[in-house]
Protein backbone atom coordinates (compact mmCIF):
# COMPACT_ATOMS: atom_id res chain seq x y z
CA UNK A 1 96.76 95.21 105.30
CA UNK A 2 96.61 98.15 107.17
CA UNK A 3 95.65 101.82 106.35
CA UNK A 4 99.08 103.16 106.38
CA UNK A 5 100.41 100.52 103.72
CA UNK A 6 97.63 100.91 101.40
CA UNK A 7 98.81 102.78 97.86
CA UNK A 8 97.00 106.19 97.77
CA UNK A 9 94.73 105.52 94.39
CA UNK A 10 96.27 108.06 91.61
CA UNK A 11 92.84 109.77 90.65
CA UNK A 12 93.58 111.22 94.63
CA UNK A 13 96.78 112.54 93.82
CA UNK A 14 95.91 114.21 90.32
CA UNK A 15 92.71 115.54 92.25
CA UNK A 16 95.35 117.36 94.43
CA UNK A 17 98.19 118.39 92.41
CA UNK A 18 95.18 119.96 90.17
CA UNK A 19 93.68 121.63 93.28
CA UNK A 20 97.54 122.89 94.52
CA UNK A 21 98.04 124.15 91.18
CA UNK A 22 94.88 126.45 90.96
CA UNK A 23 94.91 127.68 94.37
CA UNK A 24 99.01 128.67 93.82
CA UNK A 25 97.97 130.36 89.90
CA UNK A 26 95.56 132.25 91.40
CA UNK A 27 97.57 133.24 94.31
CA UNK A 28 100.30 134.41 91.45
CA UNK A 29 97.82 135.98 90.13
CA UNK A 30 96.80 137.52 92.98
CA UNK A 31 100.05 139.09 93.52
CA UNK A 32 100.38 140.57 90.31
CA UNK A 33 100.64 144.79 90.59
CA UNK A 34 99.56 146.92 87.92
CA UNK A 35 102.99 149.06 87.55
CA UNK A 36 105.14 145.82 87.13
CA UNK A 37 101.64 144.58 84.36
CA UNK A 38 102.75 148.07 82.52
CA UNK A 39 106.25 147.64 82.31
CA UNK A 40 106.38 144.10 81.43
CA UNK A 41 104.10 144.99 78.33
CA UNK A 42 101.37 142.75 79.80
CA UNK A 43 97.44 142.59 79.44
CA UNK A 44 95.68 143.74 82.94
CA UNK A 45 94.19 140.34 84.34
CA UNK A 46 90.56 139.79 83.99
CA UNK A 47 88.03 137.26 84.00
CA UNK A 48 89.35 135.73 81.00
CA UNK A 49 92.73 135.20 83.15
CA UNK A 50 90.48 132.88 85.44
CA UNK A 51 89.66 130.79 82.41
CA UNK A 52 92.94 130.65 81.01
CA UNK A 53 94.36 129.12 84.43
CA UNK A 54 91.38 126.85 84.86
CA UNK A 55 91.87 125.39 81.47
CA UNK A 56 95.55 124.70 82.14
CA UNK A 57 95.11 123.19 85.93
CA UNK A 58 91.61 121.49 86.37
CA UNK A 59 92.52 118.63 83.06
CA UNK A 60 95.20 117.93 85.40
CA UNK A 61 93.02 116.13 87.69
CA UNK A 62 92.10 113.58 84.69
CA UNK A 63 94.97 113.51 83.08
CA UNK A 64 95.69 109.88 83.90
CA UNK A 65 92.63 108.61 82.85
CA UNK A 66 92.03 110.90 79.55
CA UNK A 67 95.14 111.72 78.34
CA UNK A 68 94.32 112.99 75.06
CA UNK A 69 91.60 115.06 76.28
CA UNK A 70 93.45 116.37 79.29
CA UNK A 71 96.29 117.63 76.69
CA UNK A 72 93.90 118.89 74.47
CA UNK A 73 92.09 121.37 77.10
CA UNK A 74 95.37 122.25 78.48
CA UNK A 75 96.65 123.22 74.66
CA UNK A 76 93.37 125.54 74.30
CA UNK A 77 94.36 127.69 77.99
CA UNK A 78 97.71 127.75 76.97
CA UNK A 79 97.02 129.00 74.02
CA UNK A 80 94.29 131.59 75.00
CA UNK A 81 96.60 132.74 77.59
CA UNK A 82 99.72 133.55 75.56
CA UNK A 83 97.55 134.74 72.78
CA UNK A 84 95.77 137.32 75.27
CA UNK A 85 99.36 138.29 76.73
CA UNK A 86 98.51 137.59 80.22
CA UNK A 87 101.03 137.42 82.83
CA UNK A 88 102.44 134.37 83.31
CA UNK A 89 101.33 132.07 86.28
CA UNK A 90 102.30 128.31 87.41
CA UNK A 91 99.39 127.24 85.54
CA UNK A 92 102.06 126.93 83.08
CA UNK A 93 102.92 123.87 84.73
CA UNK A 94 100.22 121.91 83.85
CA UNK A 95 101.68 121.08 80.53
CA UNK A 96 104.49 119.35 82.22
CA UNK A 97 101.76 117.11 84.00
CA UNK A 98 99.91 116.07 80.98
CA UNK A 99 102.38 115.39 78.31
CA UNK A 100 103.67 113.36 81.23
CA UNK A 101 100.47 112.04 81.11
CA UNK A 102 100.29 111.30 77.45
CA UNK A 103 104.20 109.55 77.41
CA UNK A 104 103.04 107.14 80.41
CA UNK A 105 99.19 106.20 79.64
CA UNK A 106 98.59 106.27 76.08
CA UNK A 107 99.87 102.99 73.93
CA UNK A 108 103.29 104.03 72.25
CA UNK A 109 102.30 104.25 68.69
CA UNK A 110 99.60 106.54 69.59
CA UNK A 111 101.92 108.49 72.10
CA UNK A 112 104.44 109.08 69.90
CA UNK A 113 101.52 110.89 67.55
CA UNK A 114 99.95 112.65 69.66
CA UNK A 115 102.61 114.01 71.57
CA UNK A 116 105.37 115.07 68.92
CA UNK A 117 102.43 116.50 67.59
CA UNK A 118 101.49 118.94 69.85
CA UNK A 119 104.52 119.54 71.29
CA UNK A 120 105.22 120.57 67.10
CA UNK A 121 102.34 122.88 67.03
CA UNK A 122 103.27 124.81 70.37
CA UNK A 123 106.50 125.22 69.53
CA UNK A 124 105.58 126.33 65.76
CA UNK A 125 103.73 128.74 68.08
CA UNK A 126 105.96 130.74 69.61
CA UNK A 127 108.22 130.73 66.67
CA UNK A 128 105.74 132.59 65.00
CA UNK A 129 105.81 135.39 68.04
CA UNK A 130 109.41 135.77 67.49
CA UNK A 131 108.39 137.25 63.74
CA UNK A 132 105.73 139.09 65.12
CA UNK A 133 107.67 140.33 67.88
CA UNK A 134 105.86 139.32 70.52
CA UNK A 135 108.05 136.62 72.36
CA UNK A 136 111.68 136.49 72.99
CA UNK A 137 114.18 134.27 69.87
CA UNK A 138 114.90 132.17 73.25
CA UNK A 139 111.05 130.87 74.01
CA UNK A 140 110.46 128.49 71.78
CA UNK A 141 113.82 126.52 72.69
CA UNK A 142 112.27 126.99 76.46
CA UNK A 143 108.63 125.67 74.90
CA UNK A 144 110.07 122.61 72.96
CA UNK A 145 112.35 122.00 76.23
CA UNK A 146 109.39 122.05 78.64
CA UNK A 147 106.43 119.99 76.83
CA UNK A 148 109.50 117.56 75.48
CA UNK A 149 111.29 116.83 78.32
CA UNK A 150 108.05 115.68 80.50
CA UNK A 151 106.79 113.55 77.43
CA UNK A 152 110.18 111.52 77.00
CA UNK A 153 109.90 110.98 80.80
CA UNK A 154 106.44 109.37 81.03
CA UNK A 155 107.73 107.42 77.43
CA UNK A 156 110.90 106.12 79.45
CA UNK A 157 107.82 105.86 82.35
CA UNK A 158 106.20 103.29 80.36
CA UNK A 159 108.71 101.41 78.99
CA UNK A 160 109.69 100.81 81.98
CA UNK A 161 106.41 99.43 83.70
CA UNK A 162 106.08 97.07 79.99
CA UNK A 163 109.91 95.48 80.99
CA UNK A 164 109.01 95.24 84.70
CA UNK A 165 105.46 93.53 83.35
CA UNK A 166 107.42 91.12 80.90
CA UNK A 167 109.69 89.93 83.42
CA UNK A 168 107.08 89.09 85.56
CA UNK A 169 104.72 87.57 82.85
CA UNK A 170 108.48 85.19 82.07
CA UNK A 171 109.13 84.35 85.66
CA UNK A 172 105.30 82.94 86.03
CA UNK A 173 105.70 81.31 83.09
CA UNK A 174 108.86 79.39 84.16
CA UNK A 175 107.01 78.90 87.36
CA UNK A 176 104.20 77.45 85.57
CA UNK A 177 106.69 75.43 83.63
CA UNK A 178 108.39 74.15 86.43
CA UNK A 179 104.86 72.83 87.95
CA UNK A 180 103.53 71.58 84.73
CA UNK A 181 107.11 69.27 84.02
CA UNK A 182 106.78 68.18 87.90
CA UNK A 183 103.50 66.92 87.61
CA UNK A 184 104.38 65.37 84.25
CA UNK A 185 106.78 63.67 86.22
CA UNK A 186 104.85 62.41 88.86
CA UNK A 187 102.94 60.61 86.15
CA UNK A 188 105.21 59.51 85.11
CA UNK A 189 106.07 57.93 87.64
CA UNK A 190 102.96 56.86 89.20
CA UNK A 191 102.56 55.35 85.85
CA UNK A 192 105.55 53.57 86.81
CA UNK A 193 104.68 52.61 89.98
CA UNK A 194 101.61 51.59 88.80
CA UNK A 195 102.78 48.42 86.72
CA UNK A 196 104.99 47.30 89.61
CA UNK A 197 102.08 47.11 91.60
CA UNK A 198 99.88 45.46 88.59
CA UNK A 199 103.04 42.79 88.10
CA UNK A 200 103.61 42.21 92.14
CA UNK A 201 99.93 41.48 92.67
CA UNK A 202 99.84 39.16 89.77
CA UNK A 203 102.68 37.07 90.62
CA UNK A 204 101.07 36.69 94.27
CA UNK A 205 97.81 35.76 92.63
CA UNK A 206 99.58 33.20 90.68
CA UNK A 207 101.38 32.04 93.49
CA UNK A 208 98.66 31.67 96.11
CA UNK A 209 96.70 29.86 93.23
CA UNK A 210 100.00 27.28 92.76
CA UNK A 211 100.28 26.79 96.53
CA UNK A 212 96.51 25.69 97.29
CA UNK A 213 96.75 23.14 94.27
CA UNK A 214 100.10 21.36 95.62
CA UNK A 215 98.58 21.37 99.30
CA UNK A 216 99.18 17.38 100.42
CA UNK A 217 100.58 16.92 97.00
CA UNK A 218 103.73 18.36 97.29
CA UNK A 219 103.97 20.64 100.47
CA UNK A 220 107.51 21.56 99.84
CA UNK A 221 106.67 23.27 96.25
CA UNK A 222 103.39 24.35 98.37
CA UNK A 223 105.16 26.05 100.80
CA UNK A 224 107.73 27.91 98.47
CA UNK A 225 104.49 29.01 96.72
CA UNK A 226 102.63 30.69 99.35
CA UNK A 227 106.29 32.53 100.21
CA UNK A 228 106.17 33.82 96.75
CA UNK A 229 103.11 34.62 97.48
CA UNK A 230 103.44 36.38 100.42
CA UNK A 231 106.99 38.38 99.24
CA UNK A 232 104.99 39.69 96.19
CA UNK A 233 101.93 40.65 98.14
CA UNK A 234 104.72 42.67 101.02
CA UNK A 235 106.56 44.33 97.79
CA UNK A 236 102.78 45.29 95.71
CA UNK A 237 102.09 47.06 99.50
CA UNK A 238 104.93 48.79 99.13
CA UNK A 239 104.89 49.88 96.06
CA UNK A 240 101.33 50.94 96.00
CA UNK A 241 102.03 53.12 99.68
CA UNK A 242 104.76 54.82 97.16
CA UNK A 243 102.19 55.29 94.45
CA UNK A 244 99.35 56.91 96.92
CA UNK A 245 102.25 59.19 98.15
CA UNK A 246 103.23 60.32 94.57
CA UNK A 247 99.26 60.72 94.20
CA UNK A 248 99.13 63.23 97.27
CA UNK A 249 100.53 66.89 97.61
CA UNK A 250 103.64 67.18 99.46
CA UNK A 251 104.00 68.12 102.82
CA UNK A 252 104.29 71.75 102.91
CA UNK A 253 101.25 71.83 100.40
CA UNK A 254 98.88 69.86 102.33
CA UNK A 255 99.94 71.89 105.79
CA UNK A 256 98.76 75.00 104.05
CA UNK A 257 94.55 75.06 103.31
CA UNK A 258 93.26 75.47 99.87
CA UNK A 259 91.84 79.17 98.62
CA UNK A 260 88.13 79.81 98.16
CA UNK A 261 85.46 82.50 97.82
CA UNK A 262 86.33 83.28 101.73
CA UNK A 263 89.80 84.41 100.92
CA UNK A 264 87.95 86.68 97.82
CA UNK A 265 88.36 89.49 99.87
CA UNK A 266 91.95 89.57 100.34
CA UNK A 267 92.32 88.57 96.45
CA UNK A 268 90.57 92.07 95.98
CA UNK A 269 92.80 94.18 98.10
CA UNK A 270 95.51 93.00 96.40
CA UNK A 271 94.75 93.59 93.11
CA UNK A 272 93.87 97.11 94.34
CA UNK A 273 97.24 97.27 95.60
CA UNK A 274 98.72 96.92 92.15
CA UNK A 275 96.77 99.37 90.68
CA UNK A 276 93.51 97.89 89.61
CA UNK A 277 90.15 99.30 90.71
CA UNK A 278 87.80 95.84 91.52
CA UNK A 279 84.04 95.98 92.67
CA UNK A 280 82.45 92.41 93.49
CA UNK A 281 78.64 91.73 93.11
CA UNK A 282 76.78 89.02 94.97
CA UNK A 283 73.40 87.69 93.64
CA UNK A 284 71.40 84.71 95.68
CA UNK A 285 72.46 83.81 99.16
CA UNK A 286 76.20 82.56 99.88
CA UNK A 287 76.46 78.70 100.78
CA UNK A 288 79.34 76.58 101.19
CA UNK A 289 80.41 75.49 98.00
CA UNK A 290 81.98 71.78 97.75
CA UNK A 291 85.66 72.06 98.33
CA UNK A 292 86.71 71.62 94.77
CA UNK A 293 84.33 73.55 93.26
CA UNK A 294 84.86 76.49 95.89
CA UNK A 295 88.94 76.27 95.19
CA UNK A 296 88.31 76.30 91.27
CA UNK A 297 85.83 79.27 91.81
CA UNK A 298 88.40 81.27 93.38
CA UNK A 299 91.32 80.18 90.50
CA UNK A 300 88.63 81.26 87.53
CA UNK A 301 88.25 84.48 89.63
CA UNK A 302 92.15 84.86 90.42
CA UNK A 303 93.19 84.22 86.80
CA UNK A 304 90.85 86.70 85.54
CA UNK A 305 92.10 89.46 87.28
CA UNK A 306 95.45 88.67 86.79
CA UNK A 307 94.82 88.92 83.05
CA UNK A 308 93.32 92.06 83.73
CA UNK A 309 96.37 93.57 85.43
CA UNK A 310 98.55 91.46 82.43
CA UNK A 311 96.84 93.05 79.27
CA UNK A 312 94.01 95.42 79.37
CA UNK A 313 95.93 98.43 79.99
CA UNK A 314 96.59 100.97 82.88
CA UNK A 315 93.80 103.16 84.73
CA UNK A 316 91.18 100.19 84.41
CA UNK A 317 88.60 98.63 86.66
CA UNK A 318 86.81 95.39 86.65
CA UNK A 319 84.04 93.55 88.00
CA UNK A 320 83.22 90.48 89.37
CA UNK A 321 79.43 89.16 89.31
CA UNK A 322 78.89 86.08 91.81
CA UNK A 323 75.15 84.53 91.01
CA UNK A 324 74.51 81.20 93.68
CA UNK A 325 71.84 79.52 92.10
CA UNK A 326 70.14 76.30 93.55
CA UNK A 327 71.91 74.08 91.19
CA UNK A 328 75.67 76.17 90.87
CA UNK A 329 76.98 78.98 90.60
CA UNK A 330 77.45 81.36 87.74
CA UNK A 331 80.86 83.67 87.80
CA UNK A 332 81.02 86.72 85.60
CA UNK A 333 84.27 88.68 85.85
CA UNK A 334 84.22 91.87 83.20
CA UNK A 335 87.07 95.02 82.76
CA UNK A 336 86.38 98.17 80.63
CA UNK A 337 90.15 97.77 79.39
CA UNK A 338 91.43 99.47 76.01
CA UNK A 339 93.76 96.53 75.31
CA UNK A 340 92.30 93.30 77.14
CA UNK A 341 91.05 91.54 73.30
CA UNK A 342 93.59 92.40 71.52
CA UNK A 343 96.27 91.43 73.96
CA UNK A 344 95.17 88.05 74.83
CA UNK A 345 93.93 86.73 71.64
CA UNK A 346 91.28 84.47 70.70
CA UNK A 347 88.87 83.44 73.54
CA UNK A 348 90.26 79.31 73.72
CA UNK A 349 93.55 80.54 73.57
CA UNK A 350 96.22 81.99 76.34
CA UNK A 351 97.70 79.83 79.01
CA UNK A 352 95.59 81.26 81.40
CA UNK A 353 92.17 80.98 79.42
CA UNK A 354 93.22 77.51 79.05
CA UNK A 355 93.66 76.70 82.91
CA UNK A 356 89.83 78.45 83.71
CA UNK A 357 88.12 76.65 80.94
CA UNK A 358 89.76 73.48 81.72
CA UNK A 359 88.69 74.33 85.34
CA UNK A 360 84.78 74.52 84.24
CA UNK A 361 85.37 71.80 82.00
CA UNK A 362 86.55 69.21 84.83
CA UNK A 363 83.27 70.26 87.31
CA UNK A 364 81.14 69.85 83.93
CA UNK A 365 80.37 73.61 83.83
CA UNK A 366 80.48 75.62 80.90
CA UNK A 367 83.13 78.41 80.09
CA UNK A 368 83.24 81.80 78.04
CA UNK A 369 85.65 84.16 77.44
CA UNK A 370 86.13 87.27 74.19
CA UNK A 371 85.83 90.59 74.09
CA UNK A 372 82.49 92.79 74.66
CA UNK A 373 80.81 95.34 72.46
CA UNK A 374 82.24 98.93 73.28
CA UNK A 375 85.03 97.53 74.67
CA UNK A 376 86.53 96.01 77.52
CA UNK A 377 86.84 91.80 78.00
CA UNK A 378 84.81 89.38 79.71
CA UNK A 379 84.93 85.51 81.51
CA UNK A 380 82.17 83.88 82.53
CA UNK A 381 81.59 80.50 84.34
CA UNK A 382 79.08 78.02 85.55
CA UNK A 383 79.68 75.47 87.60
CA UNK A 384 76.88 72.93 88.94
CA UNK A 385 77.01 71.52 92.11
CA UNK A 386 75.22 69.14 94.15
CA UNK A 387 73.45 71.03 96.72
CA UNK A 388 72.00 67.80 98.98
């Protein structure tokens, strides 16, 4: 993937819209004469101006990652800066940001909370400096209009990203689906195939048994023998060439190589293409792992991630720990998610879960997977191998 396509990573963006508006506050600010200060009924700007427009940009910057804390900073400028009677500045416009913030990042219960809440107390606020005279009967329609309006966005924001997820999450399933009913199939049918055989190569057993006792006895019967014999052994090696090609991967799968830690790399940049922040960790020297062992590797370390992306929430980052030992290889795969326990459930359960453990199970390697103190979720895998 080249530079060009790569998604600029949001912390970047907030860094810079919190950086464009400071620089353009204080350049308001700037501009600011002391007749038009007088006639407005405005406080001269001071140091405590500075402050005020800090407290209102820089939480802009985070606001992604701490919602909550971003609003509540941005609350205390705003505050301090209408209270003080300051001249108003685009700083102003960091409210939009973060209640943006709050609507889009926070869960929705917890949203909804949070943000009628403040958006309550500011506009409580200025109604209050209508009695006292100090704002205009028109503000706090313009208050509740500007904190609301950004906050039912990054809601809709939300909601929107949770559909998008859910049909994704239902068209993997029915993918999955679809795989797990044609390889039920193919059993079936190998099953099948499988008794044909077993009845073809009996019959020709029987057969070739008959003809050898009626040799010089009766060569007729003899002969008609050993043609049974023969036409059952010709259909059983038909049959069973069927059953080793129901046994095999089609065509297009087999013309296409198998993943493994090699391809780990690229399995990184795309999950930091959708969003999700992954560091890898190497212990021990890298060998070449047996082929099923390296291709189940890769699937525990895939599936992970992809449960990362699935349920542990936006603005998270994971890790995965790669230990070669001299018997194996020990995979530890961890996120510092808000949502990653509660979302998937109990450790055996979840389709995925199921598919890693049963992974580990099948190379006689053990398998772990639940939630970790202070938060966050973890998988972890060992898988022996013989190393001669």
């Amino acid at each position: 993937m080249t530079t060009a396509t790569r998604r600029i990573p949001t912390w970047a963006i907030d860094t810079l819209l919190a950086v464009i508006l400071t620089i353009g506050a204080l350049v308001d600010l700037g501009e600011i004469n002391s007749e038009a200060v007088d006639a407005l009924g405005y406080r001269t700007p001071d140091g405590f101006t500075i402050v005020a427009i800090l407290l209102q940009t820089i939480p802009v910057a985070f606001r992604r990652r701490f919602p909550t804390a971003a609003l509540l900073v941005v609350s205390v400028g705003f505050f301090f800066d209408r209270n003080l009677n300051y001249p108003s500045t685009i700083a102003i416009f960091g409210l939009l940001f973060v209640f943006h913030a709050v609507g889009s990042e926070l869960p929705r219960k917890r949203a909804l909370i949070t943000g009628w809440t403040a958006i309550t107390l500011m506009t409580a606020f200025t109604i209050s400096g209508v009695f006292a005279d100090f704002v205009s009967i028109a503000t706090p329609l313009l208050v509740f209009i500007f904190t609301s309006f950004p906050f039912i966005l990054g809601l809709e924001s939300r909601a929107r990203r949770t559909a998008e997820s859910e049909l994704a999450l239902r068209a993997q399933q029915l993918e999955f689906d679809k795989a797990d009913a044609v390889r039920q199939e193919r059993a079936r049918i190998a099953r099948e195939l499988h008794d044909v055989v077993a009845h073809e190569m009996t019959v020709s057993t029987i057969q070739a048994a008959a003809a050898g006792r009626l040799i010089g006895r009766n060569d007729e019967e003899a002969r008609k023998a050993a043609w049974e014999a023969e036409r059952a052994g010709h259909e059983g090696l038909v049959e069973l060439r069927r059953l080793l090609g129901m046994l095999r991967t089609d065509d297009s799968v087999t013309r296409t190589p198998q993943p493994g830690l090699t391809q780990l790399a690229a399995l990184v940049n795309q999950m930091k293409d959708t969003g999700l922040d992954v560091a890898v960790e190497t212990d021990g020297e890298p060998r070449t792992l047996p082929p099923g062992m390296d291709l189940s590797a890769y699937r525990i370390i895939q599936e992970s991630l992809t449960n990362v992306l699935k349920h542990a929430g936006s603005g998270v980052s994971a890790t995965v720990a790669i230990s070669y030992r001299p018997d194996g290889i020990e995979i530890t795969v961890t996120d510092d998610g808000r949502g990653a326990a509660g979302s998937i459930g109990k450790p055996n359960t979840g389709h995925g879960l199921i598919s890693m453990q049963e992974r580990a199970t099948m190379l006689r390697g053990t398998f772990e997977a639940g939630p970790q103190r202070g938060g966050g979720f973890r998988v972890k895998a060992s898988l022996p191998c013989d190393i001669r």
